[in-house]
PDB file of N, CA and C in Angstrom:
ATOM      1  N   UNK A   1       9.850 -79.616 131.203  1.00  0.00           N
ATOM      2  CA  UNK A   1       8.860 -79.607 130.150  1.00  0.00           C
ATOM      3  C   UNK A   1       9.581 -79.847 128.819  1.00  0.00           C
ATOM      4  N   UNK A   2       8.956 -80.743 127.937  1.00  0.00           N
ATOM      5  CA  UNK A   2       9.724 -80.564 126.708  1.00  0.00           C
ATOM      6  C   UNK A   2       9.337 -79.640 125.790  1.00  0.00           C
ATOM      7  N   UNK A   3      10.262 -79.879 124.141  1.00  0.00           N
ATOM      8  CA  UNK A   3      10.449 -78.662 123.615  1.00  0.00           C
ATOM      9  C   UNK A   3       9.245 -78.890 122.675  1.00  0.00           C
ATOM     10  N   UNK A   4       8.310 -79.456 122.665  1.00  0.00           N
ATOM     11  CA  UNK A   4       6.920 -79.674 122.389  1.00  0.00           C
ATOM     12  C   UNK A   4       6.007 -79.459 122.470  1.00  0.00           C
ATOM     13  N   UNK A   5       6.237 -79.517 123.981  1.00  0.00           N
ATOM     14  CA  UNK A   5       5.057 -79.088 124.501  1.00  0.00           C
ATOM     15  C   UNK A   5       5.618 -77.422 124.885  1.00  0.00           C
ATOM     16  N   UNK A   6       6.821 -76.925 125.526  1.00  0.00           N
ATOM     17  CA  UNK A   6       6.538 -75.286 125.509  1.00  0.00           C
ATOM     18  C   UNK A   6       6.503 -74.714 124.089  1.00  0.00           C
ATOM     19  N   UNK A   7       6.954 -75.296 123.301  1.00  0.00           N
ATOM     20  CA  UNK A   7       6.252 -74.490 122.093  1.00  0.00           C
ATOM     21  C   UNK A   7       4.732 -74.224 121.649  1.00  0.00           C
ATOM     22  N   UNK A   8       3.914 -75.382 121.472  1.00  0.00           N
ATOM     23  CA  UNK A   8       2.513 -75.586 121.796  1.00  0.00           C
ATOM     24  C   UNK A   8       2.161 -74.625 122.999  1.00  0.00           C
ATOM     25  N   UNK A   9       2.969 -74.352 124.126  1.00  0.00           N
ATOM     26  CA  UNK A   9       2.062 -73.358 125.031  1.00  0.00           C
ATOM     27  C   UNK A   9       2.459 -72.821 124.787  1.00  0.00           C
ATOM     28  N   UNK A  10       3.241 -71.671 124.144  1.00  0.00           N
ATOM     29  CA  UNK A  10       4.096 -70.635 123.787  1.00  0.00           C
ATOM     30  C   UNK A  10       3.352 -69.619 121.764  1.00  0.00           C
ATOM     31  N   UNK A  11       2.410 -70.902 121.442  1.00  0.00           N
ATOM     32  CA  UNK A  11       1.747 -70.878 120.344  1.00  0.00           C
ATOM     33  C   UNK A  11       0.501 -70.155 120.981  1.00  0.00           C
ATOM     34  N   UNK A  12      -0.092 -71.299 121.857  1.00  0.00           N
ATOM     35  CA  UNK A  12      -1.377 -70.774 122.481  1.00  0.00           C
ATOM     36  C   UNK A  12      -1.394 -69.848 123.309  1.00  0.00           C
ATOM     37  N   UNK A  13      -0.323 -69.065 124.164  1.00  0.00           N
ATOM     38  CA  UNK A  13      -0.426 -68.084 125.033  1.00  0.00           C
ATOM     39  C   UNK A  13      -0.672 -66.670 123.862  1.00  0.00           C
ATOM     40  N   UNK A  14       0.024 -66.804 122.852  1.00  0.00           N
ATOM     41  CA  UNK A  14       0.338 -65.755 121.974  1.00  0.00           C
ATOM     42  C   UNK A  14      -1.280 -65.732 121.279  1.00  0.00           C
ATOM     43  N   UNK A  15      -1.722 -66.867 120.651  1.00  0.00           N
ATOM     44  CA  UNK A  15      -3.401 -66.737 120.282  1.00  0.00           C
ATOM     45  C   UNK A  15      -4.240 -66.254 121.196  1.00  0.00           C
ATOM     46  N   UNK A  16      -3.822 -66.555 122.552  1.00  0.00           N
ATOM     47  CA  UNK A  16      -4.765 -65.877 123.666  1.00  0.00           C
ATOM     48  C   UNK A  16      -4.957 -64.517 123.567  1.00  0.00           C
ATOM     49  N   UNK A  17      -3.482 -64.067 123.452  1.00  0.00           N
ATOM     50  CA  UNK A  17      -3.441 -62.500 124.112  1.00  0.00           C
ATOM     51  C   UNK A  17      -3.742 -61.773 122.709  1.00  0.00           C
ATOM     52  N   UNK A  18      -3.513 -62.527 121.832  1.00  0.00           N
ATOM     53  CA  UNK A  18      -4.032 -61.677 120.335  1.00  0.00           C
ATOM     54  C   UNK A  18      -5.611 -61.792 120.538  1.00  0.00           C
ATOM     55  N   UNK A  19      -6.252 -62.732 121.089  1.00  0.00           N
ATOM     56  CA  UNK A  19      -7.399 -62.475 120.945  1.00  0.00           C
ATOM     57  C   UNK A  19      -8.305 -61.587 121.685  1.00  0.00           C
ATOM     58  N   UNK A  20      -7.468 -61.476 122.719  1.00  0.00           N
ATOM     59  CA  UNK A  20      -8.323 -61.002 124.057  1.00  0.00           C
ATOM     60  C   UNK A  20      -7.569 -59.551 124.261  1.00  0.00           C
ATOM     61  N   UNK A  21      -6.277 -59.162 123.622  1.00  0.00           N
ATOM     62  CA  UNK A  21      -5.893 -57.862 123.055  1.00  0.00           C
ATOM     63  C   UNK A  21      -6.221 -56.670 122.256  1.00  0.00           C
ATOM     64  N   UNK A  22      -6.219 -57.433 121.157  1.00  0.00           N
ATOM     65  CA  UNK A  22      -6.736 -56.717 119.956  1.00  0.00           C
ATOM     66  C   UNK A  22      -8.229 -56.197 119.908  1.00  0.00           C
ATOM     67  N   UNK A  23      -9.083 -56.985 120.337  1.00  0.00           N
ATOM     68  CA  UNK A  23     -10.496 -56.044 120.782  1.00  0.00           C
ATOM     69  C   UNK A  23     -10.575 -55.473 121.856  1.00  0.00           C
ATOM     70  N   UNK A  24      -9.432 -55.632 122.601  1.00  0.00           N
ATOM     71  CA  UNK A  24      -9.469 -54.330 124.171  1.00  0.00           C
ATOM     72  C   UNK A  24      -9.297 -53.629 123.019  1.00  0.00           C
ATOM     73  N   UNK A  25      -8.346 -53.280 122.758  1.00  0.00           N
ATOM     74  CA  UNK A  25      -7.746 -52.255 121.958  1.00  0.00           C
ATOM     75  C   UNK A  25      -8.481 -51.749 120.746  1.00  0.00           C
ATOM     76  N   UNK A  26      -9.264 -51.973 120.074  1.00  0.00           N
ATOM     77  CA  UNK A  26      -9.737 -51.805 119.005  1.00  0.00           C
ATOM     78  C   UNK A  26     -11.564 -51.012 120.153  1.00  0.00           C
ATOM     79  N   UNK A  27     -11.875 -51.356 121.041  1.00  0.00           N
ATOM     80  CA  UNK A  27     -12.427 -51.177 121.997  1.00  0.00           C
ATOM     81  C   UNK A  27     -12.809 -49.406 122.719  1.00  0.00           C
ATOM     82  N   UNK A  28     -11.244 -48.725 122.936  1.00  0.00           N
ATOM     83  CA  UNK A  28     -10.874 -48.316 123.169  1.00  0.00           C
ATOM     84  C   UNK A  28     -10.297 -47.318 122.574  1.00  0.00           C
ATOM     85  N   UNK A  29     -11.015 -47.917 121.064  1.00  0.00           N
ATOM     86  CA  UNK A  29     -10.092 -46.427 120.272  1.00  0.00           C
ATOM     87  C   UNK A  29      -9.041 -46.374 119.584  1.00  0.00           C
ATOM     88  N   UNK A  30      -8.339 -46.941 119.807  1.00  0.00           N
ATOM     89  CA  UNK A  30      -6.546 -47.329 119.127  1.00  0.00           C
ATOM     90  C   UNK A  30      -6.688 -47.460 117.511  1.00  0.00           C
ATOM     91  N   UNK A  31      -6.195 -47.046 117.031  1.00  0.00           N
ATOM     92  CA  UNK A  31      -6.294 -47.715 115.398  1.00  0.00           C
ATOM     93  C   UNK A  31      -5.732 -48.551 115.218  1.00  0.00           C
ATOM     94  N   UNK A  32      -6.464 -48.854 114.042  1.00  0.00           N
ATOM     95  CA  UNK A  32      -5.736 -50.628 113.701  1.00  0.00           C
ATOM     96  C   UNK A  32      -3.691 -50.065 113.285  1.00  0.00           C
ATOM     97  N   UNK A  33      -3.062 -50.505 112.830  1.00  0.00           N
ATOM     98  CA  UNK A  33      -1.767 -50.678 112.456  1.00  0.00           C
ATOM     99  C   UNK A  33      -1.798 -50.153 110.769  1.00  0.00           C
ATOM    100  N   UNK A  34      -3.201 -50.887 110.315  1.00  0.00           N
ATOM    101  CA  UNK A  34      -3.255 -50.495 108.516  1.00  0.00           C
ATOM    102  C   UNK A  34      -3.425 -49.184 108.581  1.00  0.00           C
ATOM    103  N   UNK A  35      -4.571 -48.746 109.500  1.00  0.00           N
ATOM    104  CA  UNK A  35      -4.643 -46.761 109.491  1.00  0.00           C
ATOM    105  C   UNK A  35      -3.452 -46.558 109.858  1.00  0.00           C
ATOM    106  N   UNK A  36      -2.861 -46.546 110.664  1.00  0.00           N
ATOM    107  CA  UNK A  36      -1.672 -45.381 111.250  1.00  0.00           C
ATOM    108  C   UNK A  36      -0.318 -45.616 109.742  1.00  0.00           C
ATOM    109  N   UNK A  37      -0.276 -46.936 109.553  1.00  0.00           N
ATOM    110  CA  UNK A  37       0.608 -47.117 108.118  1.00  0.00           C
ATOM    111  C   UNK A  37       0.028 -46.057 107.148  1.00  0.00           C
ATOM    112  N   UNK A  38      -1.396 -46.080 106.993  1.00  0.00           N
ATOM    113  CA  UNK A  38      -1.775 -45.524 105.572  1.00  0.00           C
ATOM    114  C   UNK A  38      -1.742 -44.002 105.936  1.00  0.00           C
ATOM    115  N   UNK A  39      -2.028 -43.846 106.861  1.00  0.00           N
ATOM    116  CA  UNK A  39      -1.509 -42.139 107.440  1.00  0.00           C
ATOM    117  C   UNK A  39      -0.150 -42.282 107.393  1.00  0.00           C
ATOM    118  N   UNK A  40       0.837 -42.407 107.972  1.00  0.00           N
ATOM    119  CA  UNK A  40       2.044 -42.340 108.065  1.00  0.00           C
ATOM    120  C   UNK A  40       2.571 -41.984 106.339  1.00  0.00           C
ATOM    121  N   UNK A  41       2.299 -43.136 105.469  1.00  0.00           N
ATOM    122  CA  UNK A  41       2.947 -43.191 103.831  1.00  0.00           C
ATOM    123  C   UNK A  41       1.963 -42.985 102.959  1.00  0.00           C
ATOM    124  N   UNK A  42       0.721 -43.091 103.213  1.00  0.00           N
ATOM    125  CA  UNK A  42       0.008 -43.399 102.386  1.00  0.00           C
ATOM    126  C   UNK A  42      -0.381 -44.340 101.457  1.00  0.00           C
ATOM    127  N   UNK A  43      -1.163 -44.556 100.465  1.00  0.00           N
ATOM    128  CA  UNK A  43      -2.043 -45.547 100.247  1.00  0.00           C
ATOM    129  C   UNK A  43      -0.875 -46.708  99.205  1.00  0.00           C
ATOM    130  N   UNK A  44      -0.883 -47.927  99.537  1.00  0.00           N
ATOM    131  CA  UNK A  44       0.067 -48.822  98.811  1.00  0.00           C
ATOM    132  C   UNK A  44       1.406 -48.288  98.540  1.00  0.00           C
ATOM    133  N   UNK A  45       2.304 -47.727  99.998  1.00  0.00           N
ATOM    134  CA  UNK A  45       3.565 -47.523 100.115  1.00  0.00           C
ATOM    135  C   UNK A  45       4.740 -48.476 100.204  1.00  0.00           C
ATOM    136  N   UNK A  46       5.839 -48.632  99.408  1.00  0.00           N
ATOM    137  CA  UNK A  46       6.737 -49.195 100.067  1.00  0.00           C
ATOM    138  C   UNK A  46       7.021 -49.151 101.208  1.00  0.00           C
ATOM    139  N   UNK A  47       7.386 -48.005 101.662  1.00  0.00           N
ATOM    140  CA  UNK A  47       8.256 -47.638 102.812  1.00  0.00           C
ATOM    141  C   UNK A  47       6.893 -48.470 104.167  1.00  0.00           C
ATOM    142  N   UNK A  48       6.254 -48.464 103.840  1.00  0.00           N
ATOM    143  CA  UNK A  48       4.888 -48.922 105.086  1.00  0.00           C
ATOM    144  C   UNK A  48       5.488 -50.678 105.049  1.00  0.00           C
ATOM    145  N   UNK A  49       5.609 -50.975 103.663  1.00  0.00           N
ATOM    146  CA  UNK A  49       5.971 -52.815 103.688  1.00  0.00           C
ATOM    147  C   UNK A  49       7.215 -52.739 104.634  1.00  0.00           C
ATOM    148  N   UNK A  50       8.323 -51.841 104.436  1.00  0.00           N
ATOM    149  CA  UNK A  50       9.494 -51.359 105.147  1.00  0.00           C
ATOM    150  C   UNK A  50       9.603 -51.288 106.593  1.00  0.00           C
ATOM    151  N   UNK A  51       8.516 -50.526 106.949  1.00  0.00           N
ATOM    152  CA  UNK A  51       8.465 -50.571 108.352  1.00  0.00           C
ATOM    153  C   UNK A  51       7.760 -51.828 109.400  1.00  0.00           C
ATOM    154  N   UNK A  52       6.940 -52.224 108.475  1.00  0.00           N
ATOM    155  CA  UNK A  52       6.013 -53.422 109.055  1.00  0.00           C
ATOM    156  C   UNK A  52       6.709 -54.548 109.294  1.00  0.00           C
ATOM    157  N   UNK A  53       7.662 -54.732 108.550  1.00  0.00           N
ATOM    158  CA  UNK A  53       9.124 -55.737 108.546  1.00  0.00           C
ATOM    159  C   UNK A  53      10.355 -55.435 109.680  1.00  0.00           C
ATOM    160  N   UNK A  54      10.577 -53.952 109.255  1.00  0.00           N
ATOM    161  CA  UNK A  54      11.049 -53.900 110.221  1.00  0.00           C
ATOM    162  C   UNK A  54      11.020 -53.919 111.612  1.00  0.00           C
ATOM    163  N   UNK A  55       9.609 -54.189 111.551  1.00  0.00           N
ATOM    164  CA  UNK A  55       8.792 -53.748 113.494  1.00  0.00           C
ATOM    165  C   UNK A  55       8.617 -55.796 113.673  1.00  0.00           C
ATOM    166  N   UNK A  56       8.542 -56.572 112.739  1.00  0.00           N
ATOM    167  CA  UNK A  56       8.227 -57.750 112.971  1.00  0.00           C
ATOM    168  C   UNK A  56       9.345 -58.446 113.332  1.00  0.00           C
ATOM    169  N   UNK A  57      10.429 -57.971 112.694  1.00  0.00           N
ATOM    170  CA  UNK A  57      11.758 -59.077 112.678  1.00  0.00           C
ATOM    171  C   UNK A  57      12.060 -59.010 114.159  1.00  0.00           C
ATOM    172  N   UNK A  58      12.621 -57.870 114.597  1.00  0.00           N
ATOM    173  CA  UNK A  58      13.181 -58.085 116.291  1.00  0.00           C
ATOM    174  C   UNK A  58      11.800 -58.424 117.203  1.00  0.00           C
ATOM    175  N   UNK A  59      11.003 -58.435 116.661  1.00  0.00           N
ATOM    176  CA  UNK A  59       9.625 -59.811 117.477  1.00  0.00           C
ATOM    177  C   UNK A  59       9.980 -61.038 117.369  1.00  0.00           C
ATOM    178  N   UNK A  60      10.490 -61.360 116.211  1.00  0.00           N
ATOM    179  CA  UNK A  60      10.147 -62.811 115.668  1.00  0.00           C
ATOM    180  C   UNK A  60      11.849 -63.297 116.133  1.00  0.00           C
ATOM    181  N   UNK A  61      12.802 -62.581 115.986  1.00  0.00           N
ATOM    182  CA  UNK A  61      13.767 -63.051 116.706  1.00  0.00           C
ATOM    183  C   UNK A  61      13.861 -63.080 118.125  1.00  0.00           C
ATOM    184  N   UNK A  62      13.292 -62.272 118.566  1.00  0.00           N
ATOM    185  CA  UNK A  62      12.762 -62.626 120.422  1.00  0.00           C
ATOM    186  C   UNK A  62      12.751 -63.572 120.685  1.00  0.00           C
ATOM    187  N   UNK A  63      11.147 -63.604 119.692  1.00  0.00           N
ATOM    188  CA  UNK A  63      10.426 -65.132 120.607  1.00  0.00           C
ATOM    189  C   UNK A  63      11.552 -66.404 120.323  1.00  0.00           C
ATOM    190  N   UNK A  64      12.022 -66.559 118.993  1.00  0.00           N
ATOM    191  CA  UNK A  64      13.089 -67.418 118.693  1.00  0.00           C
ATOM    192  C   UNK A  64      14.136 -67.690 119.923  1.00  0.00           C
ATOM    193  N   UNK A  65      14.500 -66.625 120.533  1.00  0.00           N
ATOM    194  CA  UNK A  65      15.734 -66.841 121.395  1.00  0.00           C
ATOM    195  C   UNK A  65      15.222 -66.909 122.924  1.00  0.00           C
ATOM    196  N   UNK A  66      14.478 -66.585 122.868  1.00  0.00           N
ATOM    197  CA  UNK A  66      13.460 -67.462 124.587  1.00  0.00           C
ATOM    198  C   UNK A  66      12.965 -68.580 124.098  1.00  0.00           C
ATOM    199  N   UNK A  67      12.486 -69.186 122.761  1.00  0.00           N
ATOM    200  CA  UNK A  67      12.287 -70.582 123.216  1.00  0.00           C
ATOM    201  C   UNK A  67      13.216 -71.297 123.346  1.00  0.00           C
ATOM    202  N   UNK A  68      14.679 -71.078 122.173  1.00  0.00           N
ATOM    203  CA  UNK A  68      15.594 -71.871 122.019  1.00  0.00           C
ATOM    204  C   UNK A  68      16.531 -71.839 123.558  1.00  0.00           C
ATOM    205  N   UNK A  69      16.197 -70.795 124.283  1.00  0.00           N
ATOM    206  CA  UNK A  69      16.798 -70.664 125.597  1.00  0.00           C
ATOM    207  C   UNK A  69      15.960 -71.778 126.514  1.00  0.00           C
ATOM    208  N   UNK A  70      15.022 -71.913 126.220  1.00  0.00           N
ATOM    209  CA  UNK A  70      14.172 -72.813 127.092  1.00  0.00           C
ATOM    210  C   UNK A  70      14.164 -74.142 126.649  1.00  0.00           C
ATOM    211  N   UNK A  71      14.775 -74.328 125.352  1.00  0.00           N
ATOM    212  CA  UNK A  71      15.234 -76.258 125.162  1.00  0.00           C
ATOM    213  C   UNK A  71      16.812 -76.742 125.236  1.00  0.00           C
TER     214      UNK A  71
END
């Protein structure tokens, strides 16, 4: 497969499961991510921008190193 096209499916698998995720979950009770932040620090915290970054980066370098493993 090229590195075109698994990116394109690698785009759309991730829109899938956000879509068909996030209202299980929201479904079910879970709070969104903004409540548990605004509980956690409270209302317009640094430390919440802090953590939200920090919870994104070793995601976003993941996915980076399984695709680049896959071209």
């Amino acid at each position: 497969m090229s590195r075109k096209k698994m990116l394109i499916l690698t785009f759309v698998m991730g829109v899938l499961a956000t879509a068909v995720g996030l209202p299980l979950l929201s479904a079910s009770g879970v709070p969104s991510f903004d409540v548990v932040l605004v509980a956690l620090f409270g209302e317009g915290s640094v430390w919440a921008v802090a953590l939200s970054l920090l919870l994104i980066l070793p995601i976003a370098l993941g996915v980076g190193k399984v695709v680049k493993s896959h071209t």
